[in-house]
N, C-alpha and C. Protein backbone atom coordinates (compact mmCIF):
# COMPACT_ATOMS: atom_id res chain seq x y z
N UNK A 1 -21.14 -22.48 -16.52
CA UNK A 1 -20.51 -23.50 -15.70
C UNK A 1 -19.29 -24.02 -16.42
N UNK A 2 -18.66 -24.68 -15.68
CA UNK A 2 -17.21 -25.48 -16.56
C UNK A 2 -17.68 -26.46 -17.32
N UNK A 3 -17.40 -26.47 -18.46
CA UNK A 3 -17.38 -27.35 -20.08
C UNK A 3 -16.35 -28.49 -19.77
N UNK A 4 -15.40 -28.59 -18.91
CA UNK A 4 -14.51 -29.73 -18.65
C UNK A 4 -14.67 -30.41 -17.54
N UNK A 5 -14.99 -30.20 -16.59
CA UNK A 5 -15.07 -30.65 -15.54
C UNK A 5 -15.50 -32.13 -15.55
N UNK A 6 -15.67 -32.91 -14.91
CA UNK A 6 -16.00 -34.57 -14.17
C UNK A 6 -16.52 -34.42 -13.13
N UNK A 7 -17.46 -35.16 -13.07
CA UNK A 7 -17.91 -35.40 -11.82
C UNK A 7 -18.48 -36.87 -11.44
N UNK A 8 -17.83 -37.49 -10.05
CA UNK A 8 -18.27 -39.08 -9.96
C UNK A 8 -19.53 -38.62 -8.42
N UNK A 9 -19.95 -39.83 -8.59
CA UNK A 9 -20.87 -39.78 -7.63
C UNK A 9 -21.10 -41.19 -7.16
N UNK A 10 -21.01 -41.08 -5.59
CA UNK A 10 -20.85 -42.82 -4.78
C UNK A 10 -22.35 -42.74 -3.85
N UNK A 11 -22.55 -44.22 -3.24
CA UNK A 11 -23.39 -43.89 -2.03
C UNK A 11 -22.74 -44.95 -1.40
N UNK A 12 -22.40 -44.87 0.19
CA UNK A 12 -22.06 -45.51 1.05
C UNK A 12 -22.33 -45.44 1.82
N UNK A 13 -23.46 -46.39 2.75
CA UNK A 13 -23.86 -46.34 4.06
C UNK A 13 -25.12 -45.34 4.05
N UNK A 14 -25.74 -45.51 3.16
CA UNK A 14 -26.91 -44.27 3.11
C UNK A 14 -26.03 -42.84 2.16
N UNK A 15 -24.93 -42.98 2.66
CA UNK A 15 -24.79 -41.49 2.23
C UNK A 15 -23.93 -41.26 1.16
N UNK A 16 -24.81 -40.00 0.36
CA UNK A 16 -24.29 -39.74 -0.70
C UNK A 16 -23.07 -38.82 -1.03
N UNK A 17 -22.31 -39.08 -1.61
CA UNK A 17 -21.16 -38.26 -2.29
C UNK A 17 -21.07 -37.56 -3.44
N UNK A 18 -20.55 -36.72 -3.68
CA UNK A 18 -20.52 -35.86 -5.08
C UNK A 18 -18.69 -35.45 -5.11
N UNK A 19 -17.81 -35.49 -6.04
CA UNK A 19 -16.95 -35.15 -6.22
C UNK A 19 -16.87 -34.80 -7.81
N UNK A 20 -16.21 -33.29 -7.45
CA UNK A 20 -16.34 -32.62 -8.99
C UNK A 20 -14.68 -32.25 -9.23
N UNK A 21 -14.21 -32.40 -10.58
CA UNK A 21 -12.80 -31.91 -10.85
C UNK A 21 -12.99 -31.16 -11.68
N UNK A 22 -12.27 -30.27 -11.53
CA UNK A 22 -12.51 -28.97 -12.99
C UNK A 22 -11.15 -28.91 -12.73
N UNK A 23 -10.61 -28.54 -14.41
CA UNK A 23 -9.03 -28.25 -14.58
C UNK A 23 -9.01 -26.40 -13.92
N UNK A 24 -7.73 -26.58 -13.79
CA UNK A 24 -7.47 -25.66 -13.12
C UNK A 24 -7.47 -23.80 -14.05
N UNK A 25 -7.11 -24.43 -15.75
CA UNK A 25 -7.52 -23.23 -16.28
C UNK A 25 -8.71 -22.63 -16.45
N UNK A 26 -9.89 -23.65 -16.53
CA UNK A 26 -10.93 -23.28 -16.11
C UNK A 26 -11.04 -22.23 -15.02
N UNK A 27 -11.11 -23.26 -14.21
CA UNK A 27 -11.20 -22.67 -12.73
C UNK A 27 -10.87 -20.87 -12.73
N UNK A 28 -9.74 -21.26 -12.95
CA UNK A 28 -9.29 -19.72 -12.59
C UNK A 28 -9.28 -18.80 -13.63
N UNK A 29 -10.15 -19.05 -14.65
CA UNK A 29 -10.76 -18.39 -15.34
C UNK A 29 -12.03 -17.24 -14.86
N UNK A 30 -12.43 -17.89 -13.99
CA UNK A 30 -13.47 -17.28 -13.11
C UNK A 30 -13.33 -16.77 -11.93
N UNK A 31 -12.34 -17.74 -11.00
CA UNK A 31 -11.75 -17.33 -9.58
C UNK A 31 -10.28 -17.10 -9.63
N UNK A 32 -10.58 -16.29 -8.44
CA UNK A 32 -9.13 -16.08 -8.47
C UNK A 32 -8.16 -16.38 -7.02
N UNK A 33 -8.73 -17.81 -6.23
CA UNK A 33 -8.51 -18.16 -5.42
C UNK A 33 -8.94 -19.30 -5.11
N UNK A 34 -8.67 -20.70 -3.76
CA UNK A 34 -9.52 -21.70 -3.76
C UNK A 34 -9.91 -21.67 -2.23
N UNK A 35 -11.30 -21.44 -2.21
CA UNK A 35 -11.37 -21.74 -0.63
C UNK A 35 -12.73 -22.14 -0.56
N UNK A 36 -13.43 -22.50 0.71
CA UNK A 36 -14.91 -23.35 1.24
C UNK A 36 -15.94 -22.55 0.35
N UNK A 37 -15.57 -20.67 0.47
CA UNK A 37 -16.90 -20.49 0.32
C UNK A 37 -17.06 -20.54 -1.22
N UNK A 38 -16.22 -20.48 -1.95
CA UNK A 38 -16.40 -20.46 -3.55
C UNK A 38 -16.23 -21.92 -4.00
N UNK A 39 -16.18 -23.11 -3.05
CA UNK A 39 -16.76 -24.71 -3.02
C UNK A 39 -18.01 -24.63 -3.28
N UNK A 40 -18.78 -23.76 -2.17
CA UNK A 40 -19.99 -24.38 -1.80
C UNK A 40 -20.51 -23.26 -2.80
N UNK A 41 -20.28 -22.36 -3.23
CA UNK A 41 -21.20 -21.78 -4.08
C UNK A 41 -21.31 -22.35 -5.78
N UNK A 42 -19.85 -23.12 -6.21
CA UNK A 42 -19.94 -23.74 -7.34
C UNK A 42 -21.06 -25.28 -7.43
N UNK A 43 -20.86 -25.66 -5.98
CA UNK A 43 -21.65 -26.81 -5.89
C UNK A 43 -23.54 -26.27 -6.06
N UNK A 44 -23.72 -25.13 -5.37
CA UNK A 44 -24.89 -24.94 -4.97
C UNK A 44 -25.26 -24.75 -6.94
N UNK A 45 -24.70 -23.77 -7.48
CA UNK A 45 -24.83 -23.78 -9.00
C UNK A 45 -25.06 -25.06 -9.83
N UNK A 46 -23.97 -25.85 -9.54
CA UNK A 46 -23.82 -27.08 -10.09
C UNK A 46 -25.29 -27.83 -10.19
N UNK A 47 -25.50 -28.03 -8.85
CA UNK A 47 -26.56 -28.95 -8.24
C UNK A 47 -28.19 -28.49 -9.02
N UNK A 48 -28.01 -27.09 -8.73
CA UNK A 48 -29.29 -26.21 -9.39
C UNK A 48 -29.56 -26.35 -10.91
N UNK A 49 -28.14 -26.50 -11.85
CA UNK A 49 -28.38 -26.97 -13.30
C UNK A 49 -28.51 -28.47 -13.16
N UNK A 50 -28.72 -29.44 -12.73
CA UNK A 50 -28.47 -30.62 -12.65
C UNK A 50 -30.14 -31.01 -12.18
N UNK A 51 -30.94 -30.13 -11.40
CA UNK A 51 -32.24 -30.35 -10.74
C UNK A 51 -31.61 -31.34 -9.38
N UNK A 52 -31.07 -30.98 -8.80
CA UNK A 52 -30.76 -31.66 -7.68
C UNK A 52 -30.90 -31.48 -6.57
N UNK A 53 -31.76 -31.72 -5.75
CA UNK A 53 -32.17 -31.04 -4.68
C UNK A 53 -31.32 -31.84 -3.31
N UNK A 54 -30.36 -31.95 -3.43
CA UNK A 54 -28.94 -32.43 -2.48
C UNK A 54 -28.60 -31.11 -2.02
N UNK A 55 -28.02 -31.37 -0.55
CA UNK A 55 -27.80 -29.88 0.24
C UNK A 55 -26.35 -30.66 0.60
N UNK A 56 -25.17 -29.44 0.27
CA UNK A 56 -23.90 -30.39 0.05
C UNK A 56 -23.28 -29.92 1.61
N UNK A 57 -22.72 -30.96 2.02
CA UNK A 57 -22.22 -30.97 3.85
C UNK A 57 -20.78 -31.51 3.44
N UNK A 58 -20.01 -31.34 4.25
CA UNK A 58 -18.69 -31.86 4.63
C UNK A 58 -17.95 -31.30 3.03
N UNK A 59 -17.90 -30.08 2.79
CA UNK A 59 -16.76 -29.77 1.68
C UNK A 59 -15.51 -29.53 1.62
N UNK A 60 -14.70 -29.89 0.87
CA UNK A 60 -13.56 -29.71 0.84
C UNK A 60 -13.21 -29.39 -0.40
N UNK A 61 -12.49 -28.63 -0.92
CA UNK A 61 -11.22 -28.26 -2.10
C UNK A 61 -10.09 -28.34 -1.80
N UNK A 62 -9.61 -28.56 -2.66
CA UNK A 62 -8.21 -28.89 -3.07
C UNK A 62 -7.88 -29.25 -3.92
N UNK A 63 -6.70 -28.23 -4.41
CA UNK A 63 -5.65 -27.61 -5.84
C UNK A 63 -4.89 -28.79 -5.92
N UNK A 64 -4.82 -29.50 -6.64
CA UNK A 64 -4.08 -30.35 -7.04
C UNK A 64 -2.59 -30.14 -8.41
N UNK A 65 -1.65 -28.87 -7.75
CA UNK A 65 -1.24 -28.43 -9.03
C UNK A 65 -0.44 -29.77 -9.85
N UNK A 66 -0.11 -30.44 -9.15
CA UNK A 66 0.70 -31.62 -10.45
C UNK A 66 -0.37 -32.07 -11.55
N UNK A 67 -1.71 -32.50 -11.02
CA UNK A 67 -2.63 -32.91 -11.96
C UNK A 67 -3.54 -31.32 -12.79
N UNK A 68 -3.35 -30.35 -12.39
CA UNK A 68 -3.87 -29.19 -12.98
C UNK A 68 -5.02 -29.18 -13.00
N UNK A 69 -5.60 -29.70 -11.17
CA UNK A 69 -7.10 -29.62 -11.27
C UNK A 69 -7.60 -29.10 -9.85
N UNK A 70 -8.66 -28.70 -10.27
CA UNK A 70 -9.23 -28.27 -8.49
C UNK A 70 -10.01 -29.69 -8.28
N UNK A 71 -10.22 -30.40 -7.04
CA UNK A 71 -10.95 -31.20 -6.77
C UNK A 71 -11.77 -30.63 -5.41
N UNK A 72 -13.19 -30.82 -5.79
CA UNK A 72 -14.12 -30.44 -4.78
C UNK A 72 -15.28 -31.63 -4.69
N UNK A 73 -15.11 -32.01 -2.77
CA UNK A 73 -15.71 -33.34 -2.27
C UNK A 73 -16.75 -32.98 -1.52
N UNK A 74 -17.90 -33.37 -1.50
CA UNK A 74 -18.78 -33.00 -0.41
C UNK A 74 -19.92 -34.07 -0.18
N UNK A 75 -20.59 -34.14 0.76
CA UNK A 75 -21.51 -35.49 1.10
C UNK A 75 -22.91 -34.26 0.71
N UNK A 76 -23.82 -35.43 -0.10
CA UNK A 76 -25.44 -34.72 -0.29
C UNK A 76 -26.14 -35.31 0.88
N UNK A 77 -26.83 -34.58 1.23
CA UNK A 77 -27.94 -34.51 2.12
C UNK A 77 -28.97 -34.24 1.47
N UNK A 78 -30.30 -35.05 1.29
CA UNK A 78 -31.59 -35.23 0.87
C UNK A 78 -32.74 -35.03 2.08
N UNK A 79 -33.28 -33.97 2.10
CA UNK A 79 -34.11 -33.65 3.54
C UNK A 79 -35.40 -33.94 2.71
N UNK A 80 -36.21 -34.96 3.67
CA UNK A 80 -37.70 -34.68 2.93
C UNK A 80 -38.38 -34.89 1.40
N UNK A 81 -37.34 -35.54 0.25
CA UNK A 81 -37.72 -35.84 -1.04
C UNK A 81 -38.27 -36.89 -1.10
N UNK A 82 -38.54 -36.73 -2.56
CA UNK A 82 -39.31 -38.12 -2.71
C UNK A 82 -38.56 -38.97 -3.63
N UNK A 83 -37.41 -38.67 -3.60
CA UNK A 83 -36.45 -39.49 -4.23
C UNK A 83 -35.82 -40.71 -4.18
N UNK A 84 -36.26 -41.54 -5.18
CA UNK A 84 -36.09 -43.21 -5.06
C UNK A 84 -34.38 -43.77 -5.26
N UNK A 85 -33.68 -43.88 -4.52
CA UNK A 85 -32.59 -44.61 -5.24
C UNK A 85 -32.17 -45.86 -4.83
C-alpha cells in the first residue's frame, strides 16, 4: 500500500466519509492512470488492511497536479455491523 498517503475521516448526518491523498509519485508508481475503477479497488485494499468492513459509495478521484496528489472521496456504507460509533 502507499507509505505516504493521509487519510481524514468525517461523519455527517449518519454518514460516513473516507478521503485518502496519496502523492502522486507514489501513485503512479503503481498506476498508470486515474479513473473510478482503480478508486474503488485502492479503497477496497485500503479498507481490508485497516479491518474495515465499510462498503465505499459515491467515489470520486481527482489529480490534483499543483498539489502533486491524487485525492480519492467516497461515503462508507455499514450494512448490518455491530459497530458502535
Amino acid at each position: 500500500m502507499f507509505n505516504e498517503s493521509r487519510e481524514t475521516r468525517t461523519v455527517r448526518d449518519g454518514v460516513y466519509h473516507l478521503s485518502l491523498q496519496i502523492p502522486e509519485k507514489e501513485y503512479f508508481l503503481v498506476y498508470d492512470n486515474v479513473s473510478e475503477n482503480i478508486a474503488l479497488e485502492i479503497l477496497n485494499h485500503y479498507l481490508k488492511i485497516h479491518q474495515d468492513d465499510g462498503e465505499p459509495q459515491n467515489i470520486n478521484i481527482n489529480y490534483n497536479r499543483n498539489a502533486h496528489m491524487i485525492n480519492i472521496e467516497a461515503d462508507l456504507k455499514y450494512i448490518g455491523n455491530a459497530k458502535k460509533h
